[in-house]
N, C-alpha and C. Protein backbone atom coordinates (compact mmCIF):
# COMPACT_ATOMS: atom_id res chain seq x y z
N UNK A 1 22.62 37.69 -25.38
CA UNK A 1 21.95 36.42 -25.28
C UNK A 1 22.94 35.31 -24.92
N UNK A 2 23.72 35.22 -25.73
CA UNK A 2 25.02 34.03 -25.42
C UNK A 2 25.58 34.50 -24.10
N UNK A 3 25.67 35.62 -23.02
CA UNK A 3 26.26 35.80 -21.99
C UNK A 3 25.49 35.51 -21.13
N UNK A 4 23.70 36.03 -21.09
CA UNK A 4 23.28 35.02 -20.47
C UNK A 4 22.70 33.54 -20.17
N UNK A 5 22.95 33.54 -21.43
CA UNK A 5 23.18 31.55 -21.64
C UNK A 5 24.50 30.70 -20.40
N UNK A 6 25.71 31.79 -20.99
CA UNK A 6 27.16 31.05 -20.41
C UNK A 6 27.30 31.35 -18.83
N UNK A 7 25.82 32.53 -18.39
CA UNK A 7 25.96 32.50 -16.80
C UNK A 7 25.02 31.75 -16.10
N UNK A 8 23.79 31.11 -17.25
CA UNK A 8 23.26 30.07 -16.65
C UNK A 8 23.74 28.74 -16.42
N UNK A 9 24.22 28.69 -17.25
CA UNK A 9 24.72 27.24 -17.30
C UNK A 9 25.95 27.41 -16.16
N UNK A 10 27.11 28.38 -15.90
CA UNK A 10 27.66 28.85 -14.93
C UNK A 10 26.86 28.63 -13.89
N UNK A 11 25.91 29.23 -13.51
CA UNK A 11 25.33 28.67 -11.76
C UNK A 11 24.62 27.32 -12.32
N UNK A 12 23.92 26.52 -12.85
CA UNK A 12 23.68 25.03 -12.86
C UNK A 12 25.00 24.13 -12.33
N UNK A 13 26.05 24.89 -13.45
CA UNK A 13 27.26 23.81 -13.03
C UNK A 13 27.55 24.02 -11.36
N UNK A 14 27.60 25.19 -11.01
CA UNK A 14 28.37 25.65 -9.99
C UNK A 14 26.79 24.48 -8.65
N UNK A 15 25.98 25.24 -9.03
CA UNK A 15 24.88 24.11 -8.10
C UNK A 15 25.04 22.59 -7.60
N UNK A 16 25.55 22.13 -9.43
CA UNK A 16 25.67 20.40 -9.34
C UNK A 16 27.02 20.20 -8.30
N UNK A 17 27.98 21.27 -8.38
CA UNK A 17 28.88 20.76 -8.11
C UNK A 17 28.99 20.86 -6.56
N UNK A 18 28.38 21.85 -5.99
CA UNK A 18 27.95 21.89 -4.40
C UNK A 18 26.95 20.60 -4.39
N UNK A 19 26.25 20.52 -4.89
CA UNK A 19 25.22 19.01 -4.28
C UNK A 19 25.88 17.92 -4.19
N UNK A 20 27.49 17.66 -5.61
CA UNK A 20 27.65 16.61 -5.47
C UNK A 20 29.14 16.70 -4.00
N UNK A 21 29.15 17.75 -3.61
CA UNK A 21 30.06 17.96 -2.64
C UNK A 21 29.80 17.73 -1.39
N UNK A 22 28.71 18.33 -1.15
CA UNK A 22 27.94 18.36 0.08
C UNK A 22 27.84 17.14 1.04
N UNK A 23 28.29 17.23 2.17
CA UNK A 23 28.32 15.88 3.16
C UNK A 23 26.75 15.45 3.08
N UNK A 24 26.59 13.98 2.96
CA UNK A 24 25.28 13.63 4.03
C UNK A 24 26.00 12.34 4.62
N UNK A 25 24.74 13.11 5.69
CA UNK A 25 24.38 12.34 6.90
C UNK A 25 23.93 10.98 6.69
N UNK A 26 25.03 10.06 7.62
CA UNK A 26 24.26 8.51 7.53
C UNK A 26 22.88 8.37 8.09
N UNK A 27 22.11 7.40 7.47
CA UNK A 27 20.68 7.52 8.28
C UNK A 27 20.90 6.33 9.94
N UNK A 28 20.15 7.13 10.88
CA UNK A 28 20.67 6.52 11.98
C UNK A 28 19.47 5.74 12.32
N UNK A 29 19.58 4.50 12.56
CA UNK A 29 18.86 3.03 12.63
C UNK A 29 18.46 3.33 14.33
N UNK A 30 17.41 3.27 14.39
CA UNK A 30 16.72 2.96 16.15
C UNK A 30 15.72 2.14 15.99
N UNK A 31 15.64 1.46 16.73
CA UNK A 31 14.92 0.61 17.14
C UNK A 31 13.46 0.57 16.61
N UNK A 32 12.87 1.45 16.05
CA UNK A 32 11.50 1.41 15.76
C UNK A 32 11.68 1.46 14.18
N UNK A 33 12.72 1.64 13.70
CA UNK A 33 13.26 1.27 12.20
C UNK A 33 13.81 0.14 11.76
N UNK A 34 13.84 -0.88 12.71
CA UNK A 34 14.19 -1.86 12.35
C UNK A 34 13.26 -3.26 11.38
N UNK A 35 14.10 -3.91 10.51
CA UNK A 35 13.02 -4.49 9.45
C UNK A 35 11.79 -5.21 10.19
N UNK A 36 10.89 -5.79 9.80
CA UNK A 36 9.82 -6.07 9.72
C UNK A 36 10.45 -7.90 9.50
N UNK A 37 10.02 -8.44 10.37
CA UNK A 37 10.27 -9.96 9.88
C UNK A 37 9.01 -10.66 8.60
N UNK A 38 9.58 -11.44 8.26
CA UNK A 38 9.34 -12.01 6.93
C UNK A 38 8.28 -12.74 7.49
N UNK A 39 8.29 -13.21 8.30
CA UNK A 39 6.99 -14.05 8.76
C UNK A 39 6.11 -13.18 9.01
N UNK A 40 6.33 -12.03 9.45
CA UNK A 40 4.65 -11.10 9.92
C UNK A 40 4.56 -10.57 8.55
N UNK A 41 5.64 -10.32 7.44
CA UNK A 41 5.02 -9.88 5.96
C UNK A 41 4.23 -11.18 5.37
N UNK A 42 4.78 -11.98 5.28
CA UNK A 42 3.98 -13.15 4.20
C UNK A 42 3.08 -13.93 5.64
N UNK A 43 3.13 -13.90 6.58
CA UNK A 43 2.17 -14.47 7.03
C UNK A 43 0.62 -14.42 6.84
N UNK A 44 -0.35 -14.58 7.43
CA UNK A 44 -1.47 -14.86 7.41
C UNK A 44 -2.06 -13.12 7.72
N UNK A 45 -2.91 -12.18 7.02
CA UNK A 45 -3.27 -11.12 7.20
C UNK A 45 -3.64 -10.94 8.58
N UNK A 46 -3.44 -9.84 8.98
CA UNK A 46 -4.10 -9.01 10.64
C UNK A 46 -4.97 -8.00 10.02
N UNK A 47 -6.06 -7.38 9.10
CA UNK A 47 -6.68 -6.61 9.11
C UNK A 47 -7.88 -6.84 9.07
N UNK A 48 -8.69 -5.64 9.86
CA UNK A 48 -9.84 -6.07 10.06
C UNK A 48 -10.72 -5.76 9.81
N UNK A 49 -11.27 -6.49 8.69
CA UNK A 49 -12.18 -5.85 7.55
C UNK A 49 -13.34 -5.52 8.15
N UNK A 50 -13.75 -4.25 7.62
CA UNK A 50 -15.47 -4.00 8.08
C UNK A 50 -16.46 -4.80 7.22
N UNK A 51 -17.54 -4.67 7.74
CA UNK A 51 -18.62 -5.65 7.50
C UNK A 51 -19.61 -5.17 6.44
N UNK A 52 -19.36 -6.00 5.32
CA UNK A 52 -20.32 -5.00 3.89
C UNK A 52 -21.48 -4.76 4.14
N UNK A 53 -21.90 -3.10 3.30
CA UNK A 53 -22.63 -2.76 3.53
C UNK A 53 -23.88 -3.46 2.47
N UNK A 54 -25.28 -3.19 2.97
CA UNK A 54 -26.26 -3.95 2.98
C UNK A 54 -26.63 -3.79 1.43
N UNK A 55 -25.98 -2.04 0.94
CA UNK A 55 -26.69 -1.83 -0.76
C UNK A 55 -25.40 -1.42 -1.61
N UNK A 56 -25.07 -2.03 -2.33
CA UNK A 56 -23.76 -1.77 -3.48
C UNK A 56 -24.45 -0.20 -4.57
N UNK A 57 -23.80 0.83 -3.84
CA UNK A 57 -23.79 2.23 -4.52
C UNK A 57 -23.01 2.62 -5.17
N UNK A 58 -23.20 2.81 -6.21
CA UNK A 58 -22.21 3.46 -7.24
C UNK A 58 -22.55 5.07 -7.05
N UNK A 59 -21.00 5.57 -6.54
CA UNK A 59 -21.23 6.98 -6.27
C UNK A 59 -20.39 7.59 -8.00
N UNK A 60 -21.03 9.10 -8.44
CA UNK A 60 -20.20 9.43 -9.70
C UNK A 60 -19.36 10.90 -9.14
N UNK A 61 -19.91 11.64 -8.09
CA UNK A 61 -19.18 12.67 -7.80
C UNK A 61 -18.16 11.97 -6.35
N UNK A 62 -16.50 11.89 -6.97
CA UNK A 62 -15.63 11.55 -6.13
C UNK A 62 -15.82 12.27 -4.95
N UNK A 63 -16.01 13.71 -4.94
CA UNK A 63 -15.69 14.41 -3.45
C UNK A 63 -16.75 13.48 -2.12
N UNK A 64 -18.09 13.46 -3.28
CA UNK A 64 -18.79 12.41 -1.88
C UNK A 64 -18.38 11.32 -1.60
N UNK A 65 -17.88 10.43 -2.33
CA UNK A 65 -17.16 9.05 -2.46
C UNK A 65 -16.35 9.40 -1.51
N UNK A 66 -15.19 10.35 -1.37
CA UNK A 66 -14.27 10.16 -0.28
C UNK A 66 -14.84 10.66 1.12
N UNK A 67 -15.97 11.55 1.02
CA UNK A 67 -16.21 12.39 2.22
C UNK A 67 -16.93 10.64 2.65
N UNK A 68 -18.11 10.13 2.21
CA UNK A 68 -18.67 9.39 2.44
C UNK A 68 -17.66 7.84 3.41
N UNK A 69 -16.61 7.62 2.33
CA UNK A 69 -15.40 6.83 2.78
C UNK A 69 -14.64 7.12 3.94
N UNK A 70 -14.45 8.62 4.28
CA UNK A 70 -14.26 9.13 5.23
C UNK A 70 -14.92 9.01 6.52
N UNK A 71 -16.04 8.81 6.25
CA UNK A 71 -17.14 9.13 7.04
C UNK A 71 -17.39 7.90 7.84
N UNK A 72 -17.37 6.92 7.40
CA UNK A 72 -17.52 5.07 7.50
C UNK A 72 -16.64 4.17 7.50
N UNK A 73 -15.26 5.16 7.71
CA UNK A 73 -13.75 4.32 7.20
C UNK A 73 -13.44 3.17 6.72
N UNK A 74 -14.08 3.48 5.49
CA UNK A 74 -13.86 2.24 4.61
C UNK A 74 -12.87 2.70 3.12
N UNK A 75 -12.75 1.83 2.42
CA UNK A 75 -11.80 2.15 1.14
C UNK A 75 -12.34 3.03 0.19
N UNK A 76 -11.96 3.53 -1.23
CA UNK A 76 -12.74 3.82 -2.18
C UNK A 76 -11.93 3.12 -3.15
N UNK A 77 -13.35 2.55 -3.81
CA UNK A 77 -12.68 2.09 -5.37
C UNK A 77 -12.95 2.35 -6.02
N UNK A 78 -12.16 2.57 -7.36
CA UNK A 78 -12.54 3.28 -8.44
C UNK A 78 -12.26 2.75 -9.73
N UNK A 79 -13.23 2.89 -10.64
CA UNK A 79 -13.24 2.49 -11.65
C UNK A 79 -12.82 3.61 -13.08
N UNK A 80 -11.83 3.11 -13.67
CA UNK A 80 -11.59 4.61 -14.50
C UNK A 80 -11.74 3.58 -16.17
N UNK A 81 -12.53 4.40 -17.00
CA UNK A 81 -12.70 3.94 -18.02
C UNK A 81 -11.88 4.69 -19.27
């Protein structure tokens, strides 16, 4: 029991010590990764809300809620009690 205790912990250590060895790679910045200006974040919203529907349904089985949401691409909200 204690030997295979001292060969687990043997490959954990031996693991940590390759991960903490291991080269990485810098992440490489292109052009379509570049930040997001502060004015198009806090500015004035661009989305374009759909137009409510005519009867407020409370659905109780989620799978239709999303198929349905799916269906009409609109959000789901949920209420959890």
């Amino acid at each position: 029991m204690k030997t295979t205790y001292a060969l687990f912990c043997a490959i954990c250590a031996t693991a940590l010590v390759i991960a903490a060895v291991a080269p990485r790679e810098s992440p490489k910045i292109i052009a379509q990764d570049a930040p997001t200006p502060w004015s198009d974040i806090l500015g004035p919203s661009q989305a374009k809300l759909p137009e409510p529907r005519e009867k407020l349904e409370w659905l109780i089985d989620p799978a239709k809620a999303f198929e349905l949401a799916k269906k009409e691409n609109r959000p789901v909200f949920a209420t959890v009690r």
